[in-house]
PDB file of N, CA and C in Angstrom:
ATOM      1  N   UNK A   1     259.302 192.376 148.914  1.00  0.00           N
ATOM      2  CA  UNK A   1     260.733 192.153 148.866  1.00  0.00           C
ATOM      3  C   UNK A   1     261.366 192.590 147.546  1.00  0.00           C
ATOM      4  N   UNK A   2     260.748 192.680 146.663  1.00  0.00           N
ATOM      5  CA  UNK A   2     261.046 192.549 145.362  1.00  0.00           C
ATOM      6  C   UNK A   2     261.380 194.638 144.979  1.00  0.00           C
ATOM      7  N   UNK A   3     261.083 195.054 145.832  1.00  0.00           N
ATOM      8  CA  UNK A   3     261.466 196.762 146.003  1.00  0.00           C
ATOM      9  C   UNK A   3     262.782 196.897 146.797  1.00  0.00           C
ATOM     10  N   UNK A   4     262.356 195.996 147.559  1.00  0.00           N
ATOM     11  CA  UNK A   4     264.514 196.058 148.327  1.00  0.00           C
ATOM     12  C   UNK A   4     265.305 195.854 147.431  1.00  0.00           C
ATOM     13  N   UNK A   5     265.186 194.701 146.960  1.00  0.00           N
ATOM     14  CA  UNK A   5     265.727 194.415 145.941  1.00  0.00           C
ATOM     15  C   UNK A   5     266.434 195.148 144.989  1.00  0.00           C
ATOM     16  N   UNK A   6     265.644 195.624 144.282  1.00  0.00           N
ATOM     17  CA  UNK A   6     266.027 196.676 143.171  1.00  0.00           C
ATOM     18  C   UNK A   6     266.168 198.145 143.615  1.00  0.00           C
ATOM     19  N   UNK A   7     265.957 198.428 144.857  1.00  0.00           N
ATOM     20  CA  UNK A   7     266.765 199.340 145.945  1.00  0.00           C
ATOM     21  C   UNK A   7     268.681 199.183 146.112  1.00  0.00           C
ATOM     22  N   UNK A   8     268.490 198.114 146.405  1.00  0.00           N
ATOM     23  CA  UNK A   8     269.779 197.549 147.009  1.00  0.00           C
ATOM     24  C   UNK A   8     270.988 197.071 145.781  1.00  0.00           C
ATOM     25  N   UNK A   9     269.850 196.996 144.533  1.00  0.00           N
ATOM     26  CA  UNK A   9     270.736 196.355 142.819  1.00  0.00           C
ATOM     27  C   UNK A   9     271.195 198.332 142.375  1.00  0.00           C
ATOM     28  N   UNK A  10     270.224 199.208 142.860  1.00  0.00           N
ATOM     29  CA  UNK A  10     270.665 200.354 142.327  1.00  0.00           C
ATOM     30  C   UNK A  10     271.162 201.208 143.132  1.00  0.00           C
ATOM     31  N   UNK A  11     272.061 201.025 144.160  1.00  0.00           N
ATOM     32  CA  UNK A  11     272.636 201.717 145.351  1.00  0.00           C
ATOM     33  C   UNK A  11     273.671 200.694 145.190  1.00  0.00           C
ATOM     34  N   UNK A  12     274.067 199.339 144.876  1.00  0.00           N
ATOM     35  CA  UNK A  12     275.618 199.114 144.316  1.00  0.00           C
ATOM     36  C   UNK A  12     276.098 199.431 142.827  1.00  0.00           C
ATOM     37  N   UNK A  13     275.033 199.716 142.109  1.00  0.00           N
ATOM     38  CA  UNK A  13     275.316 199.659 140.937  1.00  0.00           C
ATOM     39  C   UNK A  13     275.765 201.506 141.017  1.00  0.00           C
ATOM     40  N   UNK A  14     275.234 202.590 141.715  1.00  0.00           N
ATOM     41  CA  UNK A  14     275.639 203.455 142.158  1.00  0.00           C
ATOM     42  C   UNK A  14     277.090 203.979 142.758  1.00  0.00           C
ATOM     43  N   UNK A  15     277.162 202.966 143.867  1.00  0.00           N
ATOM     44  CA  UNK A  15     278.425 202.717 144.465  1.00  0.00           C
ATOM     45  C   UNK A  15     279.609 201.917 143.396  1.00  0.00           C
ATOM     46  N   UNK A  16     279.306 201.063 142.961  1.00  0.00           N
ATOM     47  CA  UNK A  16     280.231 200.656 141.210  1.00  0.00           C
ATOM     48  C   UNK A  16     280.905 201.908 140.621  1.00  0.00           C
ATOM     49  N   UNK A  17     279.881 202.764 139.829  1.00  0.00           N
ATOM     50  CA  UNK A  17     280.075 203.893 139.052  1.00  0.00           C
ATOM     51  C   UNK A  17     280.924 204.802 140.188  1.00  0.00           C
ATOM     52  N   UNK A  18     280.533 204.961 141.165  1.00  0.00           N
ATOM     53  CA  UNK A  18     281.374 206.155 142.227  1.00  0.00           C
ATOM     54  C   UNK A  18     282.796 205.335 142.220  1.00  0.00           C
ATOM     55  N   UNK A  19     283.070 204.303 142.345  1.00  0.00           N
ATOM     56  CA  UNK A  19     283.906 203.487 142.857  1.00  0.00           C
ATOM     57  C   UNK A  19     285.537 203.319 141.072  1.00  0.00           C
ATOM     58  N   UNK A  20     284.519 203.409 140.214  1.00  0.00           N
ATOM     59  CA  UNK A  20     285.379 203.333 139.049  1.00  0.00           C
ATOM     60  C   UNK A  20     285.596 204.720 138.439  1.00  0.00           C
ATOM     61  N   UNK A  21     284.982 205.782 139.135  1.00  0.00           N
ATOM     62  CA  UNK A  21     285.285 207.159 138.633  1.00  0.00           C
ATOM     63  C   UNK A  21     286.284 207.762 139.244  1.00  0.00           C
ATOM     64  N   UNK A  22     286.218 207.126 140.441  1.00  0.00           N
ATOM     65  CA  UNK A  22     286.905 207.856 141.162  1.00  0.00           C
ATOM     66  C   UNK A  22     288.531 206.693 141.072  1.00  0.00           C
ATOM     67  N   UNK A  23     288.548 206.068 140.872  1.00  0.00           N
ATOM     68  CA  UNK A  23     289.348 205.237 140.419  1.00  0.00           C
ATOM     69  C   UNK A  23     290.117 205.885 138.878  1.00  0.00           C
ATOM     70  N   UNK A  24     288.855 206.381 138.626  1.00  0.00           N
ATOM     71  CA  UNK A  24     289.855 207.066 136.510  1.00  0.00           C
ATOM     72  C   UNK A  24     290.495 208.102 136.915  1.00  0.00           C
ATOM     73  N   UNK A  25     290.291 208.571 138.424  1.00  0.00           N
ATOM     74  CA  UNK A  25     290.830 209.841 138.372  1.00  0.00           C
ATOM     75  C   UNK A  25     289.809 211.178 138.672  1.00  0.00           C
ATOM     76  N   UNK A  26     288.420 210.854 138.533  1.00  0.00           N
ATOM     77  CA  UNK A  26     287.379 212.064 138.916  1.00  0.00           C
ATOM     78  C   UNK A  26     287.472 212.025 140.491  1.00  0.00           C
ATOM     79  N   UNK A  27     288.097 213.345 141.178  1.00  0.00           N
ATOM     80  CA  UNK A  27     288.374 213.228 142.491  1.00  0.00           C
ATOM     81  C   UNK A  27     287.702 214.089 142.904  1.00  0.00           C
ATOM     82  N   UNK A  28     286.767 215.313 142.073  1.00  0.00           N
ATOM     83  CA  UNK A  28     285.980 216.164 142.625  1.00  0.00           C
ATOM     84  C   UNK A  28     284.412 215.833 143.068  1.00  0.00           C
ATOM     85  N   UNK A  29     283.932 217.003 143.045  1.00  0.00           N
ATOM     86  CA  UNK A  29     282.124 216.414 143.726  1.00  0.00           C
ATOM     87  C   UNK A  29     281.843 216.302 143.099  1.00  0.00           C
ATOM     88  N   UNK A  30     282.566 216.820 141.687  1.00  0.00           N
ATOM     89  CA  UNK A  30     281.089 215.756 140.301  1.00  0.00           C
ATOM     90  C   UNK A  30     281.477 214.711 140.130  1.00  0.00           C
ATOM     91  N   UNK A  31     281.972 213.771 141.216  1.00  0.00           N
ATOM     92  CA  UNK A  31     281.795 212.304 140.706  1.00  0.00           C
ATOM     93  C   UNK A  31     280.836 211.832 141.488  1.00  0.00           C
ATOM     94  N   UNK A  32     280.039 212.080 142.176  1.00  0.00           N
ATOM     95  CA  UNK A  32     278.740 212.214 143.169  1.00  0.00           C
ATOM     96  C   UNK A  32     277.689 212.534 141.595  1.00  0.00           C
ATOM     97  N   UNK A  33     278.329 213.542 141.373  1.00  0.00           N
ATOM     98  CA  UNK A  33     276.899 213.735 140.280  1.00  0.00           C
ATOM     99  C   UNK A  33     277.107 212.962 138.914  1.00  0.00           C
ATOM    100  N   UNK A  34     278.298 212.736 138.387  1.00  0.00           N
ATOM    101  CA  UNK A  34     278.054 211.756 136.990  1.00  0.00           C
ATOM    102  C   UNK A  34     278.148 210.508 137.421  1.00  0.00           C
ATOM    103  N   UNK A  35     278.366 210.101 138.750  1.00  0.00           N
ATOM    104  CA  UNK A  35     278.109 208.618 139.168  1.00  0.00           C
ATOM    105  C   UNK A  35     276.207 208.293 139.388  1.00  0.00           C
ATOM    106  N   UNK A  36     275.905 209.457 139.700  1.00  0.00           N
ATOM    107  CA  UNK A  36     274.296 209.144 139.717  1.00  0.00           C
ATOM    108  C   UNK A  36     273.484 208.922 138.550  1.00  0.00           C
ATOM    109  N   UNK A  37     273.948 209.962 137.453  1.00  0.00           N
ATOM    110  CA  UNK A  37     273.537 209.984 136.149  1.00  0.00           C
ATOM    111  C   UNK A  37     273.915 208.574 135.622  1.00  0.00           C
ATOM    112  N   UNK A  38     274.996 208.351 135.298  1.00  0.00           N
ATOM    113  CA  UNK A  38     275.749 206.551 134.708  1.00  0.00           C
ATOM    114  C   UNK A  38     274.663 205.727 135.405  1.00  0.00           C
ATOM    115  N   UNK A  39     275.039 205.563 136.910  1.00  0.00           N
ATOM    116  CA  UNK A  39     273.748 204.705 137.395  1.00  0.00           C
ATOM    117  C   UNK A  39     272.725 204.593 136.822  1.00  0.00           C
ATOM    118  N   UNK A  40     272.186 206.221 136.952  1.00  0.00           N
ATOM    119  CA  UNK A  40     270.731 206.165 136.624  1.00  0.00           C
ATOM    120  C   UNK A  40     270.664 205.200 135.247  1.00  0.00           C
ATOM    121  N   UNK A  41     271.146 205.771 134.586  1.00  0.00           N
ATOM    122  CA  UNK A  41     270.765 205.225 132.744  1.00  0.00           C
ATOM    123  C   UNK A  41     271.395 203.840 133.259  1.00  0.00           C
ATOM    124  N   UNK A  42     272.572 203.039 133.383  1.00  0.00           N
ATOM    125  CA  UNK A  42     272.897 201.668 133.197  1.00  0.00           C
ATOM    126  C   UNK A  42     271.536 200.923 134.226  1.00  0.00           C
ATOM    127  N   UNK A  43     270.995 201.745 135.172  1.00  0.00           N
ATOM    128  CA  UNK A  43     270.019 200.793 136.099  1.00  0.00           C
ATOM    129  C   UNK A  43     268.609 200.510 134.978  1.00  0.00           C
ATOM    130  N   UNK A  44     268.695 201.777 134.458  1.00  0.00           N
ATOM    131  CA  UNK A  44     267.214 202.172 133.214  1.00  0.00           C
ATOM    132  C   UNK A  44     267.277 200.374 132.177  1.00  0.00           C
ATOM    133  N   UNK A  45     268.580 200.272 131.945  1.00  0.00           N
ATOM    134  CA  UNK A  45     268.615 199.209 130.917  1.00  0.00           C
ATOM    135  C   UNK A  45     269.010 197.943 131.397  1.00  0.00           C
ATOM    136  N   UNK A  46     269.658 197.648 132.440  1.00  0.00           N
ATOM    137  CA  UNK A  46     270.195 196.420 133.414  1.00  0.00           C
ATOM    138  C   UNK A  46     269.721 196.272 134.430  1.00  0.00           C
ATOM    139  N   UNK A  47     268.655 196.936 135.034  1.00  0.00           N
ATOM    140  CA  UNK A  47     267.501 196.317 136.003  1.00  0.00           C
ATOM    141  C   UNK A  47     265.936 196.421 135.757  1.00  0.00           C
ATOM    142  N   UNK A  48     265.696 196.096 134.432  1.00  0.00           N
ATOM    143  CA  UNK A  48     264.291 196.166 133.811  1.00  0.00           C
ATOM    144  C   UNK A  48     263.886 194.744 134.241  1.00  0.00           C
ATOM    145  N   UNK A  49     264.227 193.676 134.789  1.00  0.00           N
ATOM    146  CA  UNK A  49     263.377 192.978 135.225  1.00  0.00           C
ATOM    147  C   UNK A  49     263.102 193.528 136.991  1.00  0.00           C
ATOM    148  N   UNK A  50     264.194 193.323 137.584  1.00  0.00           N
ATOM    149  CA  UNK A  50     263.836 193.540 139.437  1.00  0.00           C
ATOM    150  C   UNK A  50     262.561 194.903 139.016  1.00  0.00           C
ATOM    151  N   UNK A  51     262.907 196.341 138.111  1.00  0.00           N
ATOM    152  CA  UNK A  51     262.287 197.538 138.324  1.00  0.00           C
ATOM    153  C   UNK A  51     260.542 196.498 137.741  1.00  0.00           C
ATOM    154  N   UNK A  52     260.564 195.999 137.128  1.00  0.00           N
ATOM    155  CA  UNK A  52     259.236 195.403 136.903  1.00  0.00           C
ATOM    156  C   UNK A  52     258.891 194.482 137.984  1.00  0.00           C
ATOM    157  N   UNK A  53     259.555 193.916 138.609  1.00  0.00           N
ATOM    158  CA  UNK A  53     259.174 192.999 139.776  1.00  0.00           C
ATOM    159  C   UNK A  53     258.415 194.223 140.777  1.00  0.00           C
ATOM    160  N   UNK A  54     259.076 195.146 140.887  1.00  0.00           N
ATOM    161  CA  UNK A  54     258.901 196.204 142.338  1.00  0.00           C
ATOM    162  C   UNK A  54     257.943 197.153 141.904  1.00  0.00           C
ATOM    163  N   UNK A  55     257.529 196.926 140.632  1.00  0.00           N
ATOM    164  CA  UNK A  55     256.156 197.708 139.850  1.00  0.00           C
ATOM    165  C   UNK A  55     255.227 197.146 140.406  1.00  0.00           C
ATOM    166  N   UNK A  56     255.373 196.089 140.199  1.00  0.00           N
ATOM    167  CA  UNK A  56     254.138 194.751 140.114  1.00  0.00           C
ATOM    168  C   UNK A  56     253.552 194.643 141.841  1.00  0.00           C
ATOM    169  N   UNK A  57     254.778 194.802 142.730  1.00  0.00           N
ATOM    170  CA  UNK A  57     254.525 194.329 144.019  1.00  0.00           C
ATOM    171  C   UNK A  57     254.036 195.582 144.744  1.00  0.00           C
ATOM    172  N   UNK A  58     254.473 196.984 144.238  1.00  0.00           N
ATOM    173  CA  UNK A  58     253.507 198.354 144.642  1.00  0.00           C
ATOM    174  C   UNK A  58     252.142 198.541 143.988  1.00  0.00           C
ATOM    175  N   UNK A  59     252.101 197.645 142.776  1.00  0.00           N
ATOM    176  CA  UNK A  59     250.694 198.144 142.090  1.00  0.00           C
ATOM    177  C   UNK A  59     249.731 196.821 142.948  1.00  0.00           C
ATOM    178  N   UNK A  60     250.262 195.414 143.277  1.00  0.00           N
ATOM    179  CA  UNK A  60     249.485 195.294 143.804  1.00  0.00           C
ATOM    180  C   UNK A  60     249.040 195.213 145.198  1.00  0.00           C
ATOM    181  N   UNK A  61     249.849 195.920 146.148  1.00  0.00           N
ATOM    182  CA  UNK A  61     249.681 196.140 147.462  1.00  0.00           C
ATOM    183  C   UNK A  61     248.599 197.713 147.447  1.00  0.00           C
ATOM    184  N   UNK A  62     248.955 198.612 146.192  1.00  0.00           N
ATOM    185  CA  UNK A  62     248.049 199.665 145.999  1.00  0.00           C
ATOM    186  C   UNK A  62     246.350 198.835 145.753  1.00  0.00           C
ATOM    187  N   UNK A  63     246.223 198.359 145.076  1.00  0.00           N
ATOM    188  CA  UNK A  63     245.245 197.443 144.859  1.00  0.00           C
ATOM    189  C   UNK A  63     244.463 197.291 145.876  1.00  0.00           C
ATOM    190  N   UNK A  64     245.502 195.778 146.528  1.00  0.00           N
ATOM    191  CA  UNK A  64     244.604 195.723 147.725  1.00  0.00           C
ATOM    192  C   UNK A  64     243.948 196.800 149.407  1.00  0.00           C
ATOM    193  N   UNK A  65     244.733 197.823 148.962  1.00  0.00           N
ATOM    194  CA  UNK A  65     244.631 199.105 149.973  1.00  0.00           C
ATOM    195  C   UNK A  65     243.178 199.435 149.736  1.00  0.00           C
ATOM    196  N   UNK A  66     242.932 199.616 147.930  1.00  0.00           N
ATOM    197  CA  UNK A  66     242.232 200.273 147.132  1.00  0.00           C
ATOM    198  C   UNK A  66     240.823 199.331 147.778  1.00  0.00           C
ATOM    199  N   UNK A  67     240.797 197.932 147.681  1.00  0.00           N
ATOM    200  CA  UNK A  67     239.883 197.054 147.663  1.00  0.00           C
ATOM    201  C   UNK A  67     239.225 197.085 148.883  1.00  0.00           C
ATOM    202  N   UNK A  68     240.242 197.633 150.580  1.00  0.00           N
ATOM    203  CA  UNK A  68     240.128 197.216 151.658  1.00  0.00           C
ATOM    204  C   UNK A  68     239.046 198.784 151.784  1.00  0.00           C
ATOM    205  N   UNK A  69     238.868 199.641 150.895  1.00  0.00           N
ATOM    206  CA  UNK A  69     237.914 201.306 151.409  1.00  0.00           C
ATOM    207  C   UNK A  69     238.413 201.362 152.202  1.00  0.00           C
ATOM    208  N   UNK A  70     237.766 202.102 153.184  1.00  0.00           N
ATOM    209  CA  UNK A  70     237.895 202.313 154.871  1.00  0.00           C
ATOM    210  C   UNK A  70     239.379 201.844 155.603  1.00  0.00           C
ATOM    211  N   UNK A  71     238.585 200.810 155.806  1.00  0.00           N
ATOM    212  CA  UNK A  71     239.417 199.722 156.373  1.00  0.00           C
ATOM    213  C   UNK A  71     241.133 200.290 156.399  1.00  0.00           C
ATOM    214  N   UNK A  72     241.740 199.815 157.619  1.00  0.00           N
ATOM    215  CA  UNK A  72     243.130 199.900 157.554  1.00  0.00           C
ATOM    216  C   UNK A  72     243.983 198.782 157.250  1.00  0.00           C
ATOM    217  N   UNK A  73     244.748 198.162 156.502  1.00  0.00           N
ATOM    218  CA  UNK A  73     245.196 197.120 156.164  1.00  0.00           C
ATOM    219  C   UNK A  73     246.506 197.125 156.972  1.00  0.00           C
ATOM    220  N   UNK A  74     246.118 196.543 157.494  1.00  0.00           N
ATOM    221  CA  UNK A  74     247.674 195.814 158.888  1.00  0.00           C
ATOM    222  C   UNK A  74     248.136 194.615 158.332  1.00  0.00           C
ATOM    223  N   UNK A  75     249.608 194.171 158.540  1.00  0.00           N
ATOM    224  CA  UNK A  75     249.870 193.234 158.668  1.00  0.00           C
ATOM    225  C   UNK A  75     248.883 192.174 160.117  1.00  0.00           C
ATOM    226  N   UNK A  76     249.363 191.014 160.510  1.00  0.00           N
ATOM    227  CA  UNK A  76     248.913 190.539 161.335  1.00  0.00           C
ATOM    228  C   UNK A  76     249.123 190.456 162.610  1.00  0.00           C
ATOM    229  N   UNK A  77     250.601 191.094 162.976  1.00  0.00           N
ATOM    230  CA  UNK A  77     251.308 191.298 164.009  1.00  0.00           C
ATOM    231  C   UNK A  77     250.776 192.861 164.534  1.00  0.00           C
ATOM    232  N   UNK A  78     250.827 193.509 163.229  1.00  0.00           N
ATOM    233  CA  UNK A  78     250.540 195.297 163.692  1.00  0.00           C
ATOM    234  C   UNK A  78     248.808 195.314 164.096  1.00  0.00           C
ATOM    235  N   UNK A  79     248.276 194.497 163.641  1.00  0.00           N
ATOM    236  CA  UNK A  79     246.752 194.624 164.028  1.00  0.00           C
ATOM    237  C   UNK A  79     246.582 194.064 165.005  1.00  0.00           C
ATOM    238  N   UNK A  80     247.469 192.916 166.126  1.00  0.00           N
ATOM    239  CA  UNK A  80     247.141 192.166 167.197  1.00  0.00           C
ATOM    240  C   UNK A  80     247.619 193.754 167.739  1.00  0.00           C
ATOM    241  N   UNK A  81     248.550 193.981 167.320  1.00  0.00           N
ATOM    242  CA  UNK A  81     249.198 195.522 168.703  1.00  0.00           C
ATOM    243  C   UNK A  81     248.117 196.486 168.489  1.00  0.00           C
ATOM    244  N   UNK A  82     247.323 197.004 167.225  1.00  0.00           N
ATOM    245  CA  UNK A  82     246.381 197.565 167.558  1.00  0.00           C
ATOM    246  C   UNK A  82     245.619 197.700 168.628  1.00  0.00           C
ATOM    247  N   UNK A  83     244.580 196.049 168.473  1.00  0.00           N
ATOM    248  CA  UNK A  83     244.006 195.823 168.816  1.00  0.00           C
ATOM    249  C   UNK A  83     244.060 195.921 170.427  1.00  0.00           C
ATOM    250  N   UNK A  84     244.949 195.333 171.043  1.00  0.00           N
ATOM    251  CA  UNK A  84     245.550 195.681 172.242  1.00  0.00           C
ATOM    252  C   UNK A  84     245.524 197.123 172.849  1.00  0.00           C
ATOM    253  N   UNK A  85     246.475 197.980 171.688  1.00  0.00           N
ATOM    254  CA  UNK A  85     246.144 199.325 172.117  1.00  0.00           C
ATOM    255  C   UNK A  85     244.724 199.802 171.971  1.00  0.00           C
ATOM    256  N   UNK A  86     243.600 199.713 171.297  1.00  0.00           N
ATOM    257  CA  UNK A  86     242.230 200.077 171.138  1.00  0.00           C
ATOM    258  C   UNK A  86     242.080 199.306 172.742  1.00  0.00           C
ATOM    259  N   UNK A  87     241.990 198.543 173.540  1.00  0.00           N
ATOM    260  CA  UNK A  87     241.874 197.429 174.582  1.00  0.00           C
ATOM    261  C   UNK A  87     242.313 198.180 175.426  1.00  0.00           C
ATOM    262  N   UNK A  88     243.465 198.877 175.762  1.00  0.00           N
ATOM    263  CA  UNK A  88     243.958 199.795 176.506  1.00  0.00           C
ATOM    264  C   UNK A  88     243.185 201.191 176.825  1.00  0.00           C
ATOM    265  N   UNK A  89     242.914 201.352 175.722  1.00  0.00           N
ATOM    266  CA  UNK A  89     242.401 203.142 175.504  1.00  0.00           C
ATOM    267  C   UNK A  89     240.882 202.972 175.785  1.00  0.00           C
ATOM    268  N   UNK A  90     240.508 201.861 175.777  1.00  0.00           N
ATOM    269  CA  UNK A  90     238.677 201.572 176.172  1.00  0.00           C
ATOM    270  C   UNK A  90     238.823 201.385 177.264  1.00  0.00           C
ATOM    271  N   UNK A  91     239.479 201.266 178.120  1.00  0.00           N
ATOM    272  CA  UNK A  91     240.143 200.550 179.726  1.00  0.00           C
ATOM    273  C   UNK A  91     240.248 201.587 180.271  1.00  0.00           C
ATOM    274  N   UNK A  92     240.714 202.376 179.787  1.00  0.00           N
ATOM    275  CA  UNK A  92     241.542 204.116 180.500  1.00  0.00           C
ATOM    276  C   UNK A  92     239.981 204.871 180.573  1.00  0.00           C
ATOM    277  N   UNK A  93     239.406 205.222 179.405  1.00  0.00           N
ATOM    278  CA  UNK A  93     238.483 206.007 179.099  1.00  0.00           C
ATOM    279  C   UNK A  93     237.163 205.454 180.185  1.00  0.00           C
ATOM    280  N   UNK A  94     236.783 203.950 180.400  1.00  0.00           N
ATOM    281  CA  UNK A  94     235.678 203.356 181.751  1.00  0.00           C
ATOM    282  C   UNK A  94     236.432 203.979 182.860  1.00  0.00           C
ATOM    283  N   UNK A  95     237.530 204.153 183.180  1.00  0.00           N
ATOM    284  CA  UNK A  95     237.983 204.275 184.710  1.00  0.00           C
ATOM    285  C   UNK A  95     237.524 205.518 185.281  1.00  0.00           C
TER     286      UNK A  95
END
């Protein structure tokens, strides 16, 4: 959750900058492009905690990918539907 998050903090903070440029008066397409740049840098210094939260929660879902080898790491819902479909396709293939 913690990647939505700071998805969703830097796509208003985006929409902000578009929203007050175009407000000063920048009515062309480079307010598309110096609204991304402003973003970019004000998100660099005013979302250093969420961007460390959404570090933390990809490094350790990489982790546990890393830990599982082989293995496919499903949630618990996507591995019952697997499983089902593997159940299906062994069913088809006896007939």
């Amino acid at each position: 959750m913690p990647f939505v998050v700071y998805s969703v903090l830097r796509l208003a903070l985006f929409g902000a900058c578009l929203g007050l440029l175009w407000w000063a008066g920048l009515r062309s397409w480079l307010v598309v492009i110096v609204a991304a740049f402003v973003a970019w840098g004000l998100s660099y210094v005013l979302l250093a905690g969420p961007r460390d939260a959404a570090a933390r929660q990809l490094a350790e879902r990489a982790e546990r990918r890393r830990a599982a080898g082989d293995r496919t790491v499903l949630g618990k819902r996507a591995q019952e539907d697997a499983d089902v479909e593997d159940a299906a396709d062994e069913a088809s293939r006896e007939s």
